[in-house]
Protein backbone atom coordinates (compact mmCIF):
# COMPACT_ATOMS: atom_id res chain seq x y z
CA UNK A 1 0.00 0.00 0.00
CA UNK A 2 1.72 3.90 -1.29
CA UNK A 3 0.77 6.33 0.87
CA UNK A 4 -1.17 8.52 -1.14
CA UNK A 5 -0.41 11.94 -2.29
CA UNK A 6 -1.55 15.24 -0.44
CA UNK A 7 -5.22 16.49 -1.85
CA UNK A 8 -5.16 19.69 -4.06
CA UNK A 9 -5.62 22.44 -2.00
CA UNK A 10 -2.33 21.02 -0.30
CA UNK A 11 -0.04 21.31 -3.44
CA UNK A 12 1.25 24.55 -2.27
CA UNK A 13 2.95 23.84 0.56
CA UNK A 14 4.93 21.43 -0.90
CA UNK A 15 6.92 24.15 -3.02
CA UNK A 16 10.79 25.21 -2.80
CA UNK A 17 11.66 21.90 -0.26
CA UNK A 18 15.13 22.23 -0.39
CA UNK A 19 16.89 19.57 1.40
CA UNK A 20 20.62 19.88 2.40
CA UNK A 21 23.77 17.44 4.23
CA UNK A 22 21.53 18.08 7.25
CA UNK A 23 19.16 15.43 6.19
CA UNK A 24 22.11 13.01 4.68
CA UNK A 25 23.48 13.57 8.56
CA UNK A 26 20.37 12.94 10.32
CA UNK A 27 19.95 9.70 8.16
CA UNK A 28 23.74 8.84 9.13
CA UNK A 29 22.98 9.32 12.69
CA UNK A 30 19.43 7.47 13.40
CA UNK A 31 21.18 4.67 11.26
CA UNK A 32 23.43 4.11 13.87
CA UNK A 33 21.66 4.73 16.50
CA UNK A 34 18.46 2.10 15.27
CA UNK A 35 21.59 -0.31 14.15
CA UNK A 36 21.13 -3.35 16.36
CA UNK A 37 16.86 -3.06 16.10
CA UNK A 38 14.87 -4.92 13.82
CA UNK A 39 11.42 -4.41 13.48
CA UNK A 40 9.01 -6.23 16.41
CA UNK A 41 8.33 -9.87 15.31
CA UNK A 42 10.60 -9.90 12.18
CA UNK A 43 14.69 -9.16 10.60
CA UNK A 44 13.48 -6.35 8.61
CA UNK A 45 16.10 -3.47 10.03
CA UNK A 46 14.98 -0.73 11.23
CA UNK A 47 15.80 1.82 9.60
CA UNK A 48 13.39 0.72 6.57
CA UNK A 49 11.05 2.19 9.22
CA UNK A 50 12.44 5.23 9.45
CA UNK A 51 13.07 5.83 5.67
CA UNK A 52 9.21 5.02 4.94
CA UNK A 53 8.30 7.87 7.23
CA UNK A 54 10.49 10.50 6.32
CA UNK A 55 9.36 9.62 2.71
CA UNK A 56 5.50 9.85 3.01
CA UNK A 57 6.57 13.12 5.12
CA UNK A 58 8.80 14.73 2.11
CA UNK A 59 5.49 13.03 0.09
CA UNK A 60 2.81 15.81 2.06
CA UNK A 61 5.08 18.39 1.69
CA UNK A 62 7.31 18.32 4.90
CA UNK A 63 10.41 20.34 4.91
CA UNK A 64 13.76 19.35 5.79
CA UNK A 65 13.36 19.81 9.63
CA UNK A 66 10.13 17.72 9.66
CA UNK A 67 12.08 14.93 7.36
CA UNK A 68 14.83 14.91 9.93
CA UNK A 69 12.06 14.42 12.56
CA UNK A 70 10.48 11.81 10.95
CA UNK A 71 14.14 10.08 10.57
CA UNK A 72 14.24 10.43 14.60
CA UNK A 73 10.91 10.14 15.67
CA UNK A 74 11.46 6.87 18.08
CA UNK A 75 15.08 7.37 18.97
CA UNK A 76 14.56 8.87 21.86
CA UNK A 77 11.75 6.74 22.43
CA UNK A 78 14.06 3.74 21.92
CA UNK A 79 17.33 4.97 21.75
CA UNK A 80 18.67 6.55 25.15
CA UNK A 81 15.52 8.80 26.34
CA UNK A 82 16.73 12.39 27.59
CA UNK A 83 20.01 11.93 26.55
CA UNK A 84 19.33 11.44 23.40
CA UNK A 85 16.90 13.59 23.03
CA UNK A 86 19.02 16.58 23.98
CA UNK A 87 21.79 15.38 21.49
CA UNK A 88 19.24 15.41 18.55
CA UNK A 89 18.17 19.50 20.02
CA UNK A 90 22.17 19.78 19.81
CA UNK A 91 22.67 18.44 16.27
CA UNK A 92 19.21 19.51 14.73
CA UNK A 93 17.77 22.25 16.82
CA UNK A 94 14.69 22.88 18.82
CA UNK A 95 12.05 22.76 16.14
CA UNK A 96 12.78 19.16 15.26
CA UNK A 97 14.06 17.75 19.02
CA UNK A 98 10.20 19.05 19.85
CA UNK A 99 8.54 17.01 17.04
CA UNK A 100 10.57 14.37 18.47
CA UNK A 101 9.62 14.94 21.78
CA UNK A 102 5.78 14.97 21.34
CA UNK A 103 6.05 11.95 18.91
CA UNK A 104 7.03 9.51 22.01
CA UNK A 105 4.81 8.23 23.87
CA UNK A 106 7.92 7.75 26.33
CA UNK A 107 11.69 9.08 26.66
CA UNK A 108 12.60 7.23 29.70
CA UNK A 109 15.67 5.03 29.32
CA UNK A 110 14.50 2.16 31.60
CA UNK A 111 11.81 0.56 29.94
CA UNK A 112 10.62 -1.30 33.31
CA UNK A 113 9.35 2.19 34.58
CA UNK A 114 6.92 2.94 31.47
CA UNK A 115 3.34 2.92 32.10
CA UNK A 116 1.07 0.44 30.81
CA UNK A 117 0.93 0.19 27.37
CA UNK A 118 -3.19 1.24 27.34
CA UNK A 119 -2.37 4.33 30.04
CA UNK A 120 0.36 5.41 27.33
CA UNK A 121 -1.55 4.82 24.00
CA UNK A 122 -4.74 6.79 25.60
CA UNK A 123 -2.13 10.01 26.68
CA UNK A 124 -0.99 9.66 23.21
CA UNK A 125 -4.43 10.14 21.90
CA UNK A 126 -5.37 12.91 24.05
CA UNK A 127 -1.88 14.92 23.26
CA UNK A 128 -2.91 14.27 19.34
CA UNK A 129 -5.73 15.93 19.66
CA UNK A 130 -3.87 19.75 19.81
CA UNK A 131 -0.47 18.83 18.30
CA UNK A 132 0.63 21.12 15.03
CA UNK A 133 0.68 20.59 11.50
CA UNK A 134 4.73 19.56 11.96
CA UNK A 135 3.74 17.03 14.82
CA UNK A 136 0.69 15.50 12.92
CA UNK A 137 2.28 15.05 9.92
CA UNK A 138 5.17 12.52 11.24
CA UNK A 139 2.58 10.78 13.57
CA UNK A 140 0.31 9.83 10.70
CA UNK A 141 3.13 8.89 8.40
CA UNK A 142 4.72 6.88 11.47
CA UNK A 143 1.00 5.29 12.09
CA UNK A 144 -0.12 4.64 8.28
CA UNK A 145 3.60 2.78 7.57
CA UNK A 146 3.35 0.65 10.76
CA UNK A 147 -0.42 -0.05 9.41
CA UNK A 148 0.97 -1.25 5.87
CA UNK A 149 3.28 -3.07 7.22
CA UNK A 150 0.52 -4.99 9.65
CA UNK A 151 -1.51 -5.50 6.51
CA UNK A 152 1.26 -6.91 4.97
CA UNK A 153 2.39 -9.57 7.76
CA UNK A 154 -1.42 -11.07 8.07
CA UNK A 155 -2.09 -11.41 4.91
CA UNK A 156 1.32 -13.39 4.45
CA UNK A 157 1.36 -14.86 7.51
CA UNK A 158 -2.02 -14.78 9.17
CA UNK A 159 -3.48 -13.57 12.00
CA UNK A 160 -0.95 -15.72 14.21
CA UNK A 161 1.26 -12.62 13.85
CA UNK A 162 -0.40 -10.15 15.99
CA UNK A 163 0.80 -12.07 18.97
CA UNK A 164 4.19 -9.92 18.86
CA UNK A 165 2.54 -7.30 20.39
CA UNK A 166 2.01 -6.23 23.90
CA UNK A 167 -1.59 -5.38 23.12
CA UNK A 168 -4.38 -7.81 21.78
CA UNK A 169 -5.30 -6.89 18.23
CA UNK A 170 -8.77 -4.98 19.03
CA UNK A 171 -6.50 -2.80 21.05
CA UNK A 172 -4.45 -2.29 17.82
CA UNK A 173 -7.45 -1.45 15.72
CA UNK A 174 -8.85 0.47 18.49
CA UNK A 175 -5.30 2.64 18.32
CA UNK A 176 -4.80 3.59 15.48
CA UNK A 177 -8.47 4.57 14.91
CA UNK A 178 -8.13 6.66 18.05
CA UNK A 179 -4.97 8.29 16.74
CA UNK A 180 -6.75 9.42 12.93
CA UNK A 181 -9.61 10.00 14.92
CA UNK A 182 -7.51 12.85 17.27
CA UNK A 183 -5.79 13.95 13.73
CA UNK A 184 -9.15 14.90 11.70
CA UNK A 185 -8.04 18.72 11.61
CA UNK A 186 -5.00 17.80 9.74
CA UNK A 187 -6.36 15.60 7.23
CA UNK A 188 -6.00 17.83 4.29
CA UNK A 189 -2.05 18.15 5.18
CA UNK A 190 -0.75 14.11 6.66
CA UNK A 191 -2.19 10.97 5.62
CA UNK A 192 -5.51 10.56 8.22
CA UNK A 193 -7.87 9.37 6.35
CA UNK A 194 -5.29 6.73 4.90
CA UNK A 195 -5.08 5.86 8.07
CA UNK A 196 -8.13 4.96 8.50
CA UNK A 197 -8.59 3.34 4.88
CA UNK A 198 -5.82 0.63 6.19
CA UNK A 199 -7.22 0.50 9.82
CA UNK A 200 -10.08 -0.81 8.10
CA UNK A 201 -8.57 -3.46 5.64
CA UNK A 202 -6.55 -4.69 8.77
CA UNK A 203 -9.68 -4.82 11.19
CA UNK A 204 -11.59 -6.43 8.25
CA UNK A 205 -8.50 -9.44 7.87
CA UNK A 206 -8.88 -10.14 11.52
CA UNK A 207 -12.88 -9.72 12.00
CA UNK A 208 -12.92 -6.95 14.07
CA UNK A 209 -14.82 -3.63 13.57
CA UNK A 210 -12.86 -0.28 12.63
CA UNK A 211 -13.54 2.27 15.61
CA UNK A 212 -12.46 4.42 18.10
CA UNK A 213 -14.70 3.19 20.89
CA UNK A 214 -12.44 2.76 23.70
């Protein structure tokens, strides 16, 4: 599944990107960084991840600070917490160590002291709900890839697949229906409603209805 291009009224913003060695850095340094990590339940690396999003990001007409974003969008998450946070605000600046920041869902180093996965999916949802254009944009290119991936692994695989997850698979429908559900004022500028057209195909391959009811 390609994500799909922004609608008309959007074709403007995506005029005069110019990207620089910034980005070829930032690409560079979440490489190493994401090395050693595959994604959950598979050997694909990474990275593949990462390039996916910052691609459907340049796609909707992100500029270079919200493509480095989307290249670092869990590495704080996953990578070192604070720490690394405050080297990405060192290398990249401000505007794109705050995307960063208000893409995790946690930036504490020691994964035993996260919250329960629902407590930190429903913050998530609630922060969505008044994030900016920048912020929106990497979250629904972060959510729609992990989607097509999803779609991807059950239909190859079957349904057995979902059990790589810390949450049962209603609570990954559930999700991501929340999250394009929290996005619907930027749906014009990030991929929302693709979101939902591949919540839908994945909810329909496992028999479970495509909503945000809690």
């Amino acid at each position: 599944m390609l994500a799909a291009m922004p609608r008309a009224q959007e074709l403007s913003f995506r005029r005069n990107i110019l990207l620089t060695d910034r980005l070829s850095s930032a690409f560079t340094y979440a490489e190493r960084l994401h090395r050693s990590q595959t994604r959950k339940g598979n050997d694909i690396p990474y990275v593949a991840h990462l390039m996916a999003v910052c691609a459907t990001v340049l796609e909707w007409g992100g500029d270079e600070d919200v493509a480095i974003a989307a290249l670092l969008h869990d590495a704080a998450e996953d990578q070192g917490g604070i720490k690394t946070l405050t080297a990405i605000r060192t290398r990249f600046g401000d505007r794109v160590a705050d995307i960063v920041e208000a893409c995790s869902d946690s930036i504490t180093a020691d994964k035993a002291v996260k919250a329960p996965w629902q407590a930190r999916k429903e913050a998530t949802v609630k922060k969505l709900r008044t994030v900016n254009r920048d912020v929106a944009l990497v979250t629904a290119a972060d959510k729609l890839h992990n989607l097509t991936a999803l779609v991807r692994d059950v239909r190859r695989d079957g349904a057995e697949t979902m059990k790589r997850f810390n949450a049962a698979p209603d609570k990954v429908v559930w999700y991501h229906a929340a999250v394009a559900e929290a996005l619907i004022a930027h749906r014009d500028s990030a991929p929302v409603d693709e979101i939902n057209e591949a919540n839908a195909e994945l909810a329909a391959m496992l028999g479970l209805p495509a909503q945000a009811d809690g």
